[in-house]
Protein backbone atom coordinates (compact mmCIF):
# COMPACT_ATOMS: atom_id res chain seq x y z
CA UNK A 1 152.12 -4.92 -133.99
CA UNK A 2 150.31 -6.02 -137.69
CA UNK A 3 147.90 -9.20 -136.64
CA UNK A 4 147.49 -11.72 -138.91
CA UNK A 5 144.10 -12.56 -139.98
CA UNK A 6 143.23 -16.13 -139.76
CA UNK A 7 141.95 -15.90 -143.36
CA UNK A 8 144.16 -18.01 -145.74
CA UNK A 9 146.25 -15.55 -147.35
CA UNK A 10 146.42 -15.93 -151.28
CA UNK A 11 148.29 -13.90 -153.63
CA UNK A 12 147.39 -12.28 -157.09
CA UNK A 13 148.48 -15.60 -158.97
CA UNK A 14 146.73 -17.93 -157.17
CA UNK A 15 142.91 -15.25 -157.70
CA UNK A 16 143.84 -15.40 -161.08
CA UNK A 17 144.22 -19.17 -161.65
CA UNK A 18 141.00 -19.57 -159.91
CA UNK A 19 139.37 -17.10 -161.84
CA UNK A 20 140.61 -18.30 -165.19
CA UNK A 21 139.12 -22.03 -163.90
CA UNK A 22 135.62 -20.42 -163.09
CA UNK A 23 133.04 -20.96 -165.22
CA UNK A 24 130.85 -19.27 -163.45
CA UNK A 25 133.42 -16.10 -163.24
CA UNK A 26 134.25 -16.29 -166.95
CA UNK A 27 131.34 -16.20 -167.89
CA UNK A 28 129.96 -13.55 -166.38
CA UNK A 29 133.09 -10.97 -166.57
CA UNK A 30 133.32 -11.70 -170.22
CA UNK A 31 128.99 -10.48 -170.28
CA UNK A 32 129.75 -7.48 -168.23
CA UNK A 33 132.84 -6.43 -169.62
CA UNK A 34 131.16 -6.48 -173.21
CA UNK A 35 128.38 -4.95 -171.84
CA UNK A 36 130.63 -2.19 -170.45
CA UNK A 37 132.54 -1.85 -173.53
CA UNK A 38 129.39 -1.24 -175.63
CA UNK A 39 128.31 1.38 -172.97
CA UNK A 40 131.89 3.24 -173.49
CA UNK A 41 131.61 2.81 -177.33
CA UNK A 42 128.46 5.17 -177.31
CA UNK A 43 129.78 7.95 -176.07
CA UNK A 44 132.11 8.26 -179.36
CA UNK A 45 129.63 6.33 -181.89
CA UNK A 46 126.92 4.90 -182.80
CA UNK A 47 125.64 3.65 -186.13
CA UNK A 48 122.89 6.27 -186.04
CA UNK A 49 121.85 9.40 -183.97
CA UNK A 50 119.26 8.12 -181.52
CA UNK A 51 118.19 11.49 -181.24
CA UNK A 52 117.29 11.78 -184.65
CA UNK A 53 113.78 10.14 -186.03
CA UNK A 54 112.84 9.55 -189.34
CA UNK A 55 109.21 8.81 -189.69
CA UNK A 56 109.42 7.01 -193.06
CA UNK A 57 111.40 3.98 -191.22
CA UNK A 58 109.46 3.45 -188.57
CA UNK A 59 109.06 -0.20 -187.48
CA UNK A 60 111.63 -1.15 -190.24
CA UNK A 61 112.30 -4.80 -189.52
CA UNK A 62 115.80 -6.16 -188.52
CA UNK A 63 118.04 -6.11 -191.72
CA UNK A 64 121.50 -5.53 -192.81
CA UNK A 65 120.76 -1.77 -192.31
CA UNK A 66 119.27 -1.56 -189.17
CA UNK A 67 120.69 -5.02 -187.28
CA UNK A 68 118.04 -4.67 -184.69
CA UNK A 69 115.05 -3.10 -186.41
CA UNK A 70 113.67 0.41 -185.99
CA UNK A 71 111.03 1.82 -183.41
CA UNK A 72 107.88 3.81 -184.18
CA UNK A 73 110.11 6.98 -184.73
CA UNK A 74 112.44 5.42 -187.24
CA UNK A 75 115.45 5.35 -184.72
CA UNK A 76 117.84 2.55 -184.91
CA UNK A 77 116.93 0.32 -182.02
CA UNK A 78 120.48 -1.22 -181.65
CA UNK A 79 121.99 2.35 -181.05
CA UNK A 80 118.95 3.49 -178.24
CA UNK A 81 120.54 -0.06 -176.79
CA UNK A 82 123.90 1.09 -176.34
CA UNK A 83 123.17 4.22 -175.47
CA UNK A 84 120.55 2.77 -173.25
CA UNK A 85 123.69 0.66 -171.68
CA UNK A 86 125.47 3.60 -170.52
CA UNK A 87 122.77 5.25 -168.66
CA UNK A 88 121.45 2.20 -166.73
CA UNK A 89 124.87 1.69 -166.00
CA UNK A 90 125.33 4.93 -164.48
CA UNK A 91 121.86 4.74 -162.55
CA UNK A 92 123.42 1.93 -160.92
CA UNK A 93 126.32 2.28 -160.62
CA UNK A 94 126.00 5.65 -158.51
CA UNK A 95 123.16 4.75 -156.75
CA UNK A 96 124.97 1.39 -155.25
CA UNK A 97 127.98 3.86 -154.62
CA UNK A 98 124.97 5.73 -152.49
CA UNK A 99 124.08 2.54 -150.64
CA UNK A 100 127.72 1.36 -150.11
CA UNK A 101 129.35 4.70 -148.92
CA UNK A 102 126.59 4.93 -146.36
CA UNK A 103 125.19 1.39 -145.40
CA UNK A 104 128.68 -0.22 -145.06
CA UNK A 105 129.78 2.47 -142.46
CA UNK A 106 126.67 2.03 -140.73
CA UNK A 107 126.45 -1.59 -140.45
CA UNK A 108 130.34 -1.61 -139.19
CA UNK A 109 130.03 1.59 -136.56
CA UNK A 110 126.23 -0.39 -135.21
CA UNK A 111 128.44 -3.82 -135.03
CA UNK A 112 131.17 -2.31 -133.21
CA UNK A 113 129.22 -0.34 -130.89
CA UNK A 114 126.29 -2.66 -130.04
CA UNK A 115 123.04 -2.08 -127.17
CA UNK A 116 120.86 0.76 -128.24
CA UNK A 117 123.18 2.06 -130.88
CA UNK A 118 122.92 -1.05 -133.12
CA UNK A 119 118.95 -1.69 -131.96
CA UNK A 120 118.87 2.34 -133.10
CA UNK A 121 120.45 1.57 -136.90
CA UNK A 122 118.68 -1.48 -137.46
CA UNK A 123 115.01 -0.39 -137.01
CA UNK A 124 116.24 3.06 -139.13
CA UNK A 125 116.95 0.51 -141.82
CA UNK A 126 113.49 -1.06 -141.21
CA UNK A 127 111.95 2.18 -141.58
CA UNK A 128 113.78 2.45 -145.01
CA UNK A 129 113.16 -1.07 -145.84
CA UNK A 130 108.96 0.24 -145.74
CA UNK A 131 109.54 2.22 -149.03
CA UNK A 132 110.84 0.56 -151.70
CA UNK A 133 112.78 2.12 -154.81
CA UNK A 134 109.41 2.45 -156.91
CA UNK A 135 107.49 4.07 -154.40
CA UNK A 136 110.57 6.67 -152.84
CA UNK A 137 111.14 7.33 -156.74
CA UNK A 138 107.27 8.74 -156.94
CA UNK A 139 107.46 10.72 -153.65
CA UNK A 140 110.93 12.41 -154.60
CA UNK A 141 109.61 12.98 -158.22
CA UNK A 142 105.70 14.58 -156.77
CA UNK A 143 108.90 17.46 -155.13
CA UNK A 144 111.39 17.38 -157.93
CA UNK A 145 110.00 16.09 -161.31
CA UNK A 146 111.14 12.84 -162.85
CA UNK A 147 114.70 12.03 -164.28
CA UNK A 148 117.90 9.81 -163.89
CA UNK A 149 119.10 11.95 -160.81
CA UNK A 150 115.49 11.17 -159.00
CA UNK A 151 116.17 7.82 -159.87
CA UNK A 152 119.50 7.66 -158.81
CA UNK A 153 118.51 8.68 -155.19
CA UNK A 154 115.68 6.48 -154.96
CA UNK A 155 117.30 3.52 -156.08
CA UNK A 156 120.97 4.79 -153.73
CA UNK A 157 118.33 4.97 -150.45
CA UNK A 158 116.57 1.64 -150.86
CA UNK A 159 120.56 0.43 -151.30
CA UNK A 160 122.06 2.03 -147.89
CA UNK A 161 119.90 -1.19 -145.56
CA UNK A 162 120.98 -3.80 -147.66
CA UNK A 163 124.62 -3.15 -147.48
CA UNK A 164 124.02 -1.81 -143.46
CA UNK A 165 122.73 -5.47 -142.92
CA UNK A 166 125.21 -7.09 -144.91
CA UNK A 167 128.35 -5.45 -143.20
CA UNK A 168 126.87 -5.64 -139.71
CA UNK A 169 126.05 -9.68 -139.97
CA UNK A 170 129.59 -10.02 -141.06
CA UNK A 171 131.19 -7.99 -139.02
CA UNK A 172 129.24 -9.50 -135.84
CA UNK A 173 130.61 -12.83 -137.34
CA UNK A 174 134.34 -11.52 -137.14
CA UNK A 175 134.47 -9.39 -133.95
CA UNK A 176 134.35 -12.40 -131.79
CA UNK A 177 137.42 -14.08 -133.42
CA UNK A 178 140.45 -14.50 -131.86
CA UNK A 179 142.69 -11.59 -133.37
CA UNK A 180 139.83 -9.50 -132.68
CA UNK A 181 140.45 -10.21 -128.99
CA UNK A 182 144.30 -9.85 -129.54
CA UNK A 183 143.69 -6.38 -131.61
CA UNK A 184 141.69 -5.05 -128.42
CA UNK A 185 144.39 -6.42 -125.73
CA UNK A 186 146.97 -4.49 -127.75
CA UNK A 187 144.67 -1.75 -126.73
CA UNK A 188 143.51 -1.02 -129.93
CA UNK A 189 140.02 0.27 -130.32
CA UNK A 190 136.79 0.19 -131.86
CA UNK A 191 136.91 2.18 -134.44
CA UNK A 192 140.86 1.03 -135.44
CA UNK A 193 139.89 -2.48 -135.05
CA UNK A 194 136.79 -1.85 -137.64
CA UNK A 195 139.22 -0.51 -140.45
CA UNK A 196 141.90 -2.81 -140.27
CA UNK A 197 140.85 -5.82 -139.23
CA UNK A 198 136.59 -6.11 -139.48
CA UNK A 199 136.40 -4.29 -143.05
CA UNK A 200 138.55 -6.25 -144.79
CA UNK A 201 137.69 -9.65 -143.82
CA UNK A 202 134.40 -8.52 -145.08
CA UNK A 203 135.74 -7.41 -148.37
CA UNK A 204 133.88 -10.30 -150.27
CA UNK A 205 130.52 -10.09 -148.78
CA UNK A 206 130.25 -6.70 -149.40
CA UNK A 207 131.53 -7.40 -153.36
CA UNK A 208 129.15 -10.19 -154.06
CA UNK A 209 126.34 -8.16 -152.44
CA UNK A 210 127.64 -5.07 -154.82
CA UNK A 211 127.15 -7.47 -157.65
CA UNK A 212 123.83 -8.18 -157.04
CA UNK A 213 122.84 -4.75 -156.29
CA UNK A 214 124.06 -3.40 -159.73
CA UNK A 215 122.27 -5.97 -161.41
CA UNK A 216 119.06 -4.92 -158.93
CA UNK A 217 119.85 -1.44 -160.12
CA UNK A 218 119.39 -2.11 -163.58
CA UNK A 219 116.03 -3.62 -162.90
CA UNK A 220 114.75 -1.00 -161.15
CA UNK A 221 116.22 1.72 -163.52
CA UNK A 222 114.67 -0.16 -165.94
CA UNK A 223 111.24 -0.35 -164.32
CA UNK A 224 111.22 3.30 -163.24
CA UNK A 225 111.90 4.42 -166.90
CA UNK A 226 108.99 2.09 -168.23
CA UNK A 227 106.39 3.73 -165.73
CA UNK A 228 108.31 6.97 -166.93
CA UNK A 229 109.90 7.95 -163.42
CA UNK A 230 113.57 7.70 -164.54
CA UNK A 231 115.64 8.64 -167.65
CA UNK A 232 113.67 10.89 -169.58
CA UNK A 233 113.23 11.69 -173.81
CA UNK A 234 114.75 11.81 -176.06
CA UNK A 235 117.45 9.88 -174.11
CA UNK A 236 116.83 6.45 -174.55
CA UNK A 237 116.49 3.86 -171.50
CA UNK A 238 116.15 -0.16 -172.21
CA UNK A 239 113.03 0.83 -169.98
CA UNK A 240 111.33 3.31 -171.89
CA UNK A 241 112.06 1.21 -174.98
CA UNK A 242 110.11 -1.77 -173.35
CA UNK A 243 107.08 0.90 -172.63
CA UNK A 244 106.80 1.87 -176.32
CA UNK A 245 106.87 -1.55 -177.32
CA UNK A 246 103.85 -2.51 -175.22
CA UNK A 247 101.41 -1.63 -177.50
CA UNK A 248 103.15 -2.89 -180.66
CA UNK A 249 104.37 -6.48 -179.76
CA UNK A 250 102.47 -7.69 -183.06
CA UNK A 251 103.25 -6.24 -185.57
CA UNK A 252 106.84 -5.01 -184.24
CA UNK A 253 107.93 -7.40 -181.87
CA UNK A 254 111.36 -7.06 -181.95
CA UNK A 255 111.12 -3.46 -180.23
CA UNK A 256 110.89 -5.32 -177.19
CA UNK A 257 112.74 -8.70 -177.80
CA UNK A 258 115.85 -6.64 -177.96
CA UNK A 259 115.64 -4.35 -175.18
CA UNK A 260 114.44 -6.97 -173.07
CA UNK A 261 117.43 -9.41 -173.86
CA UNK A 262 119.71 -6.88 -173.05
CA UNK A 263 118.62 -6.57 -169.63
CA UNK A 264 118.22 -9.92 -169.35
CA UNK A 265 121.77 -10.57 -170.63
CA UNK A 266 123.07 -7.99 -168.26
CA UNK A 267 121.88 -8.94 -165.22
CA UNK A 268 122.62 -12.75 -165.59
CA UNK A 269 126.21 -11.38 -166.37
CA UNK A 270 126.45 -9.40 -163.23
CA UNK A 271 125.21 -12.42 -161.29
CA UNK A 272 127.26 -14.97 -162.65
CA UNK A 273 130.54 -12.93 -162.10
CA UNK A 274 129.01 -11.76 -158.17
CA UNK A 275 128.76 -15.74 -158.27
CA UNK A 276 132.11 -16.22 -159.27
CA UNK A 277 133.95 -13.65 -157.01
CA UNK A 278 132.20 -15.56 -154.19
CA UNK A 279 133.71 -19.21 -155.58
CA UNK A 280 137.18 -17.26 -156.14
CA UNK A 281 137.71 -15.47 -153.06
CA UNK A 282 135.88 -17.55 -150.41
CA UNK A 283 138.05 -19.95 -148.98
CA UNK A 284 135.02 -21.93 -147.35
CA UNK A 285 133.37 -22.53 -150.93
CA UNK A 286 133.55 -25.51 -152.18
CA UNK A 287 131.23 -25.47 -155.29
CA UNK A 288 132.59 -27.01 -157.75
CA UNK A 289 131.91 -25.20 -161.70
């Protein structure tokens, strides 16, 4: 027997009209996508070799050249930036990979199972909620050394409680519905009723909470990188770029207007379109954009 959920049903055409009425969607998909697309352009070109510096045009000031400027080295600040793209990108990406493979399957089994179990996962995620990204990052680097995989696992950890409290609030708002009841008087059980009927009526929590944890991840990739804990020279992070600035916002300011705009771009993307998904696939919402 398939039970129904008593979510209105909506098919691809009627997401996509929604979507394409979305501001707040549009807007943000059309940031991240050319965000995304920049990232994928740098791994077949850039206008210069960001590896490469050339002394006599350091701090070269944005012209037809060199759209962005150059830094202190003489590299071309607009290609560090989309090469910079790619590897925040990654950071976060993975790492809220990390936090969703494990939290969501933790929230959902301590939801399901309840008493001690649940009391159990909870205060394990308070335990993890006491060290945040910055400060795991410097305890796994003092063992391993810094870099982008240090990073990665720092920034995956402080991810697995967020999405373990997201999935078990939602699914201890769903398991005392109605076709949860019939789903368990079919003699279906716990785990069964988790994957096909808790998990996906959860679906858009657990995106909209993905959104905002990529655009987290970018933060703190960026922040780890500018306290030099995450990717290291002579690859460049929007981070790192940032830190070299600091002591040169006079007399080259745009080595940190740039950088800094493109996280600032990025994120606001990521949270507009997390907004948007919410608007789109919600059927409570009734925000109007």
């Amino acid at each position: 027997m398939t039970l129904r959920f008593d979510i209105p049903e909506e098919n691809f055409a009627d997401i996509l009209a929604k979507a394409f009425t979305n501001r707040s969607f549009l807007a943000g998909f059309v940031i991240t996508a050319l965000v995304a697309v920049i990232a994928i352009v740098s791994f077949f070109w850039t206008p210069f070799d960001v590896t490469r510096l050339i002394i006599a045009d350091k701090t070269q000031a944005p012209s037809p050249a060199h759209w962005f400027g150059t830094d202190h080295f003489g590299r071309d600040i607009l290609s560090m930036i989309m090469v910079g793209a790619r590897n925040s990108i990654a950071v976060a990406l993975v790492a809220v990979g990390i936090g969703m493979g494990i939290g969501v399957p933790l929230g959902a089994f301590a939801a399901a199972r309840g008493g001690i179990v649940d009391e159990a996962v909870m205060r394990l995620n308070d335990l993890v909620f006491a060290f945040p990204a910055l400060l795991s990052a410097i305890m796994i680097t003092a063992i391993f050394g810094p870099g982008a995989l240090n990073a990665i696992i720092a920034i995956g950890i402080f991810n697995i409680p967020v999405f373990a409290r997201v999935a078990r609030a939602g699914a201890l708002a769903i398991w005392p519905r109605e076709f949860i009841l019939a789903a368990r008087a079919a003699g279906k059980g716990k785990t069964l009723i988790t994957l096909e009927h808790v998990l996906p009526n959860i679906v858009t929590l657990l995106l909209v909470q993905g959104t905002i944890q990529f655009a987290l991840g970018i933060l703190a990739e960026a922040g780890l990188s500018y306290v030099g804990l995450g990717t290291q020279p002579p690859m460049p992070s929007w981070g790192r770029m940032l830190f070299d600035a600091q002591t040169r916002m006079v007399a080259a300011p745009w080595m940190a207007i740039f950088p800094g705009m493109a996280i600032v771009v990025t994120v606001l993307g990521l949270n507009l379109l997390g907004d948007g998904i919410a608007d789109i696939l919600d059927p409570k919402s009734r925000r109007q954009r």
